[in-house]
C-alpha atoms as a PDB file:
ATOM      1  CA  UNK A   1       0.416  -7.501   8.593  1.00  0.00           C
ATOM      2  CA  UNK A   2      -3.436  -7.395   7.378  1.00  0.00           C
ATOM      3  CA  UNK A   3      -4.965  -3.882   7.319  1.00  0.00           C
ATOM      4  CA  UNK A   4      -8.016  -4.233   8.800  1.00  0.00           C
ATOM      5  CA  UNK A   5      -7.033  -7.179  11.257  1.00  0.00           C
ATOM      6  CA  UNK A   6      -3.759  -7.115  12.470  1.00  0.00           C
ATOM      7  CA  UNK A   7      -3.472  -4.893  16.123  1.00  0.00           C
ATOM      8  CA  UNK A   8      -0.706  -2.441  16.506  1.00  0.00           C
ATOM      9  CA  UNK A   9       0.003  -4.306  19.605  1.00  0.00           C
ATOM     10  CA  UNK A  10       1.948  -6.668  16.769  1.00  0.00           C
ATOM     11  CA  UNK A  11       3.511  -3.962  14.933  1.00  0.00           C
ATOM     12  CA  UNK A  12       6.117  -3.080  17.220  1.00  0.00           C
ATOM     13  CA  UNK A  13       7.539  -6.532  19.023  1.00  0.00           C
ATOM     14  CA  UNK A  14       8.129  -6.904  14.945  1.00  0.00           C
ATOM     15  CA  UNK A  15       9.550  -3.768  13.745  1.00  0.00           C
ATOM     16  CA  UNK A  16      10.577  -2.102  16.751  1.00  0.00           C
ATOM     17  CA  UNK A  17      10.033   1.495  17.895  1.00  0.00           C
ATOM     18  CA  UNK A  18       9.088   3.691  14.949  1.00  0.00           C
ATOM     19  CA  UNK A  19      10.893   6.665  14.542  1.00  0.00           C
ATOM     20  CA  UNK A  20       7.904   9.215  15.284  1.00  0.00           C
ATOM     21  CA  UNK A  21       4.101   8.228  16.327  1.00  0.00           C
ATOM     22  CA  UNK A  22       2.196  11.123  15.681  1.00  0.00           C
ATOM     23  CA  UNK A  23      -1.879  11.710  16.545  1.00  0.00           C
ATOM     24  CA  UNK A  24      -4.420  12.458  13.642  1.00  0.00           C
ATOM     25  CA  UNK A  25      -7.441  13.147  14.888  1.00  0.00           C
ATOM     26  CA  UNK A  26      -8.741   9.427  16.199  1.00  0.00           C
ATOM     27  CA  UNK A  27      -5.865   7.704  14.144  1.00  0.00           C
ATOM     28  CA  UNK A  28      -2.186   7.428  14.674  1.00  0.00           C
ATOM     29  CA  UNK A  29       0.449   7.007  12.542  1.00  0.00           C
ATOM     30  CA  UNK A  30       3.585   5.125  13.122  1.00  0.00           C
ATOM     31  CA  UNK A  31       6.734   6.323  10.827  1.00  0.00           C
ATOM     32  CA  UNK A  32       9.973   3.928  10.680  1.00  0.00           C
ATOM     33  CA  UNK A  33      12.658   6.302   8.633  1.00  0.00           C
ATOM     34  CA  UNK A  34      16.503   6.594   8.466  1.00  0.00           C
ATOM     35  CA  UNK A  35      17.756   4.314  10.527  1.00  0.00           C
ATOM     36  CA  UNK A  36      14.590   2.595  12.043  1.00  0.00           C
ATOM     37  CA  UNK A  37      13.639   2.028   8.168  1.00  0.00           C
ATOM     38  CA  UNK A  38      12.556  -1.247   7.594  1.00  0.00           C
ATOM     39  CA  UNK A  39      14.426  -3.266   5.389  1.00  0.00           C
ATOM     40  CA  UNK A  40      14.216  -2.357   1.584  1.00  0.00           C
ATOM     41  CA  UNK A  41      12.100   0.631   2.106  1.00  0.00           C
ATOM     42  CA  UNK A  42      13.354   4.397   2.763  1.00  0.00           C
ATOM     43  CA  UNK A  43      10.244   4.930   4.878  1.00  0.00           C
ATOM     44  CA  UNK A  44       7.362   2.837   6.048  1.00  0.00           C
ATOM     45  CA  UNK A  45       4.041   3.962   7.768  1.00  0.00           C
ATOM     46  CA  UNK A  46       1.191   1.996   9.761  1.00  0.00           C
ATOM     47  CA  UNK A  47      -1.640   4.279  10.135  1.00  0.00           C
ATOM     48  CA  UNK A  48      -3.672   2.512  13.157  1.00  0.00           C
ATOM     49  CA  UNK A  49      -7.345   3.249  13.486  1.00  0.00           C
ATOM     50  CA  UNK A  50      -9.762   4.197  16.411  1.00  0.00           C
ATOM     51  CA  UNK A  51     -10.039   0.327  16.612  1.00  0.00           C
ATOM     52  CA  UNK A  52      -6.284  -0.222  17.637  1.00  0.00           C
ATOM     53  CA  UNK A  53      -5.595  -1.857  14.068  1.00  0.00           C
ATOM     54  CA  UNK A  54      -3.675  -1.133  11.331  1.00  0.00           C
ATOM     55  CA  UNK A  55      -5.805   0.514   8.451  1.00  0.00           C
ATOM     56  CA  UNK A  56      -3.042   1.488   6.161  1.00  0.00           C
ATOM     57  CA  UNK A  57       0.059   0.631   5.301  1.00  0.00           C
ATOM     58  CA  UNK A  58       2.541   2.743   3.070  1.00  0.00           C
ATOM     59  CA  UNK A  59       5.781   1.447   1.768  1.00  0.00           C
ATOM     60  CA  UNK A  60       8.139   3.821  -0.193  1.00  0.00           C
ATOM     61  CA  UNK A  61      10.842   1.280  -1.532  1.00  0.00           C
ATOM     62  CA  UNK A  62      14.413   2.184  -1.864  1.00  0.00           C
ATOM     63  CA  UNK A  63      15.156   0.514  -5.108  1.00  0.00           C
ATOM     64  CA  UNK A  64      13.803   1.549  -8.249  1.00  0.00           C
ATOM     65  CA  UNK A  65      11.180  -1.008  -9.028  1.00  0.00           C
ATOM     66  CA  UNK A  66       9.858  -0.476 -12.190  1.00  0.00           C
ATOM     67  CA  UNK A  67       6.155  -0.400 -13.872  1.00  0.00           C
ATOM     68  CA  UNK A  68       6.617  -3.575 -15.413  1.00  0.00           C
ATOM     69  CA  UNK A  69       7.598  -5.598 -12.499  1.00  0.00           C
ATOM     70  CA  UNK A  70       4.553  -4.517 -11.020  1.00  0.00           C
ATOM     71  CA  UNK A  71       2.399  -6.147 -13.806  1.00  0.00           C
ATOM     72  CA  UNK A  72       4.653  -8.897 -13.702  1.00  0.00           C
ATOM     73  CA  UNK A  73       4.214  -9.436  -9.789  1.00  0.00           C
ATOM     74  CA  UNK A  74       0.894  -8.390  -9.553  1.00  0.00           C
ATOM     75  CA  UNK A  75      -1.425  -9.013 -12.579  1.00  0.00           C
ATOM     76  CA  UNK A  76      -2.623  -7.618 -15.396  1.00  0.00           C
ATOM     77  CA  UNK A  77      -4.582  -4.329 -16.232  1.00  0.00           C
ATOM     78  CA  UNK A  78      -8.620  -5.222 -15.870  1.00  0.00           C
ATOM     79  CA  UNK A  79      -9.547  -3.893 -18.721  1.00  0.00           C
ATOM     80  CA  UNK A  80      -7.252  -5.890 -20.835  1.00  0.00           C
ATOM     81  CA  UNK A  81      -7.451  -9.409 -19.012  1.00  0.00           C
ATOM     82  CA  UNK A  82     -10.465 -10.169 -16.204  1.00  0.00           C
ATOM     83  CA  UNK A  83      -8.586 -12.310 -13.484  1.00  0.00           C
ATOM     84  CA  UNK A  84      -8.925 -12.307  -9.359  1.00  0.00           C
ATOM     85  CA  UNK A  85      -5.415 -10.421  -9.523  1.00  0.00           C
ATOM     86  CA  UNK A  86      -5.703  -7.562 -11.990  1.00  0.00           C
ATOM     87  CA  UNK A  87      -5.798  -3.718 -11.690  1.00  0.00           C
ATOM     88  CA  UNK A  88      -7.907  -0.649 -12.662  1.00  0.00           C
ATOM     89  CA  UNK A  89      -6.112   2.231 -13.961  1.00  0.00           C
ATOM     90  CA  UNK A  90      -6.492   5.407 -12.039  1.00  0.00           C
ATOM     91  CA  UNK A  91      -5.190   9.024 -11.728  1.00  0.00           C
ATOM     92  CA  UNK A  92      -4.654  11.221  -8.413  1.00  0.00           C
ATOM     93  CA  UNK A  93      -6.928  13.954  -8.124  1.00  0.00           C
ATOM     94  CA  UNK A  94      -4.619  16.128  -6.409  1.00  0.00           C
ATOM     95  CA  UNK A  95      -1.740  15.858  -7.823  1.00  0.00           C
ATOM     96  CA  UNK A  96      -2.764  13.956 -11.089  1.00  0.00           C
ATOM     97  CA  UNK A  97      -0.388  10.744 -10.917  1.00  0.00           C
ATOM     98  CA  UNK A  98      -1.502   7.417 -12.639  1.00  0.00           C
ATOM     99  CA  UNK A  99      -1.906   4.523  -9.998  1.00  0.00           C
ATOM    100  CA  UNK A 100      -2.910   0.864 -10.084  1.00  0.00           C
ATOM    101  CA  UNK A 101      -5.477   0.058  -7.716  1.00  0.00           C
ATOM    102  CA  UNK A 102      -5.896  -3.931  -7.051  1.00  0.00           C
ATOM    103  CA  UNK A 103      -8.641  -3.652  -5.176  1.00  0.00           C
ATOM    104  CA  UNK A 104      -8.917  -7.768  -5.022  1.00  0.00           C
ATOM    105  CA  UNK A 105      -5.649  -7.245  -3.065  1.00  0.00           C
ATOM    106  CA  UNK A 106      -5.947  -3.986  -1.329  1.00  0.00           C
ATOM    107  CA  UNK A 107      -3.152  -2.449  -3.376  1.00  0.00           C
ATOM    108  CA  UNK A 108      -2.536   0.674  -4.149  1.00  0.00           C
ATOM    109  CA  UNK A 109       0.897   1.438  -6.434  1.00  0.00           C
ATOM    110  CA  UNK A 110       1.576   5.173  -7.273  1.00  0.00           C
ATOM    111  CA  UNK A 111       4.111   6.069  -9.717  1.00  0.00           C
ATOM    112  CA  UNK A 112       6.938   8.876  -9.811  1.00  0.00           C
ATOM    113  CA  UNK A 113       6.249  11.878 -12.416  1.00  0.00           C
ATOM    114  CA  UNK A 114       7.450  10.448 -15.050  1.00  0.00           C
ATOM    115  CA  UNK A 115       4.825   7.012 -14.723  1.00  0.00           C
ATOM    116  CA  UNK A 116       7.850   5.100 -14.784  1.00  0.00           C
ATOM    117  CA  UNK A 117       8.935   3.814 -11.570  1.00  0.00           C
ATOM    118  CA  UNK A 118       7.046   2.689  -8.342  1.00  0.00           C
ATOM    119  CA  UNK A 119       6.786   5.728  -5.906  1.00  0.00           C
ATOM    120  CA  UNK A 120       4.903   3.768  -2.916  1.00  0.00           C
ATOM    121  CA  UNK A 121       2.878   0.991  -2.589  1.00  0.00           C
ATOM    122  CA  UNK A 122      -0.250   1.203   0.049  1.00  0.00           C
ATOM    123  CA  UNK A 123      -1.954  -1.835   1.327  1.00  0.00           C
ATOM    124  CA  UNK A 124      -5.492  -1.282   3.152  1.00  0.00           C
ATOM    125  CA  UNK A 125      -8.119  -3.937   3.311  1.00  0.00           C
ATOM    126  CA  UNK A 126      -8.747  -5.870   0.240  1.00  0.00           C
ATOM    127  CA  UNK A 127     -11.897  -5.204  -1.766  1.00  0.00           C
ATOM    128  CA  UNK A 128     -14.679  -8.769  -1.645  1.00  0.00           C
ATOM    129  CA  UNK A 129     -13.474 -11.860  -3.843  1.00  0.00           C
ATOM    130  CA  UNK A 130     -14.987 -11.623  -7.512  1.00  0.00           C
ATOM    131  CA  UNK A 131     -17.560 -13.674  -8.244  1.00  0.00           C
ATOM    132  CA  UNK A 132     -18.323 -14.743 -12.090  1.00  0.00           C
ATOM    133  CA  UNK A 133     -21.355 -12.502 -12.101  1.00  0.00           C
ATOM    134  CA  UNK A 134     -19.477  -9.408 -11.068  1.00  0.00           C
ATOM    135  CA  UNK A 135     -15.870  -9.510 -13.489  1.00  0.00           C
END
């Protein structure tokens, strides 16, 4: 599944009938919980756009998968190693949470309270390929 390219039309022959579609606005949003949950997550959500493809997708695992596996799956911090894979540092305004945001892969990871432990992972299209000029 690509955010940005991939139609709901191949969302469900995959994963089924989620467990509620609701409206917002022009979107839609397609929830797989309890037992429609897919596979490793406790809830999983496809937001599909005007466009009839997914925009959005949120994952909220159900493991604990800690900060450090993230850097060691993902990349480094940018500001302490420039690569393709690495992430900026962030923090929610609402709610005031630290997240990673790899924009190269259209990743966002927020963490629980405590910073600790992965809360959900949200993949919408990835940000264009560095060049040499702009790292």
């Amino acid at each position: 599944m690509k955010p940005g390219e991939t139609p709901k039309a191949e969302v469900l022959p995959r994963f089924g009938n989620p467990t509620t579609e609701l409206a917002q606005g022009k979107k839609s949003v397609l929830a797989y919980e309890g037992d429609e949950a897919i596979e490793g997550t406790k809830q999983a959500e496809f937001t599909i756009g005007p466009d009839g493809k997914v925009q959005q997708i949120a994952i909220f695992p159900s493991t604990v998968v800690e900060k450090t596996a993230v850097v060691d799956t993902y990349g480094p911090s940018c500001a302490t190693k420039q690569v393709a894979n690495c992430y900026v540092e962030k923090v929610s305004d609402d709610d005031f949470k630290t997240y990673y945001w790899y924009e190269q892969l259209g990743l966002v990871i927020f963490f629980d309270g405590a910073g600790k432990n992965v809360a959900s992972l949200l993949y919408v299209k990835p940000g264009p390929p560095k060049t040499a000029a702009s790292k």
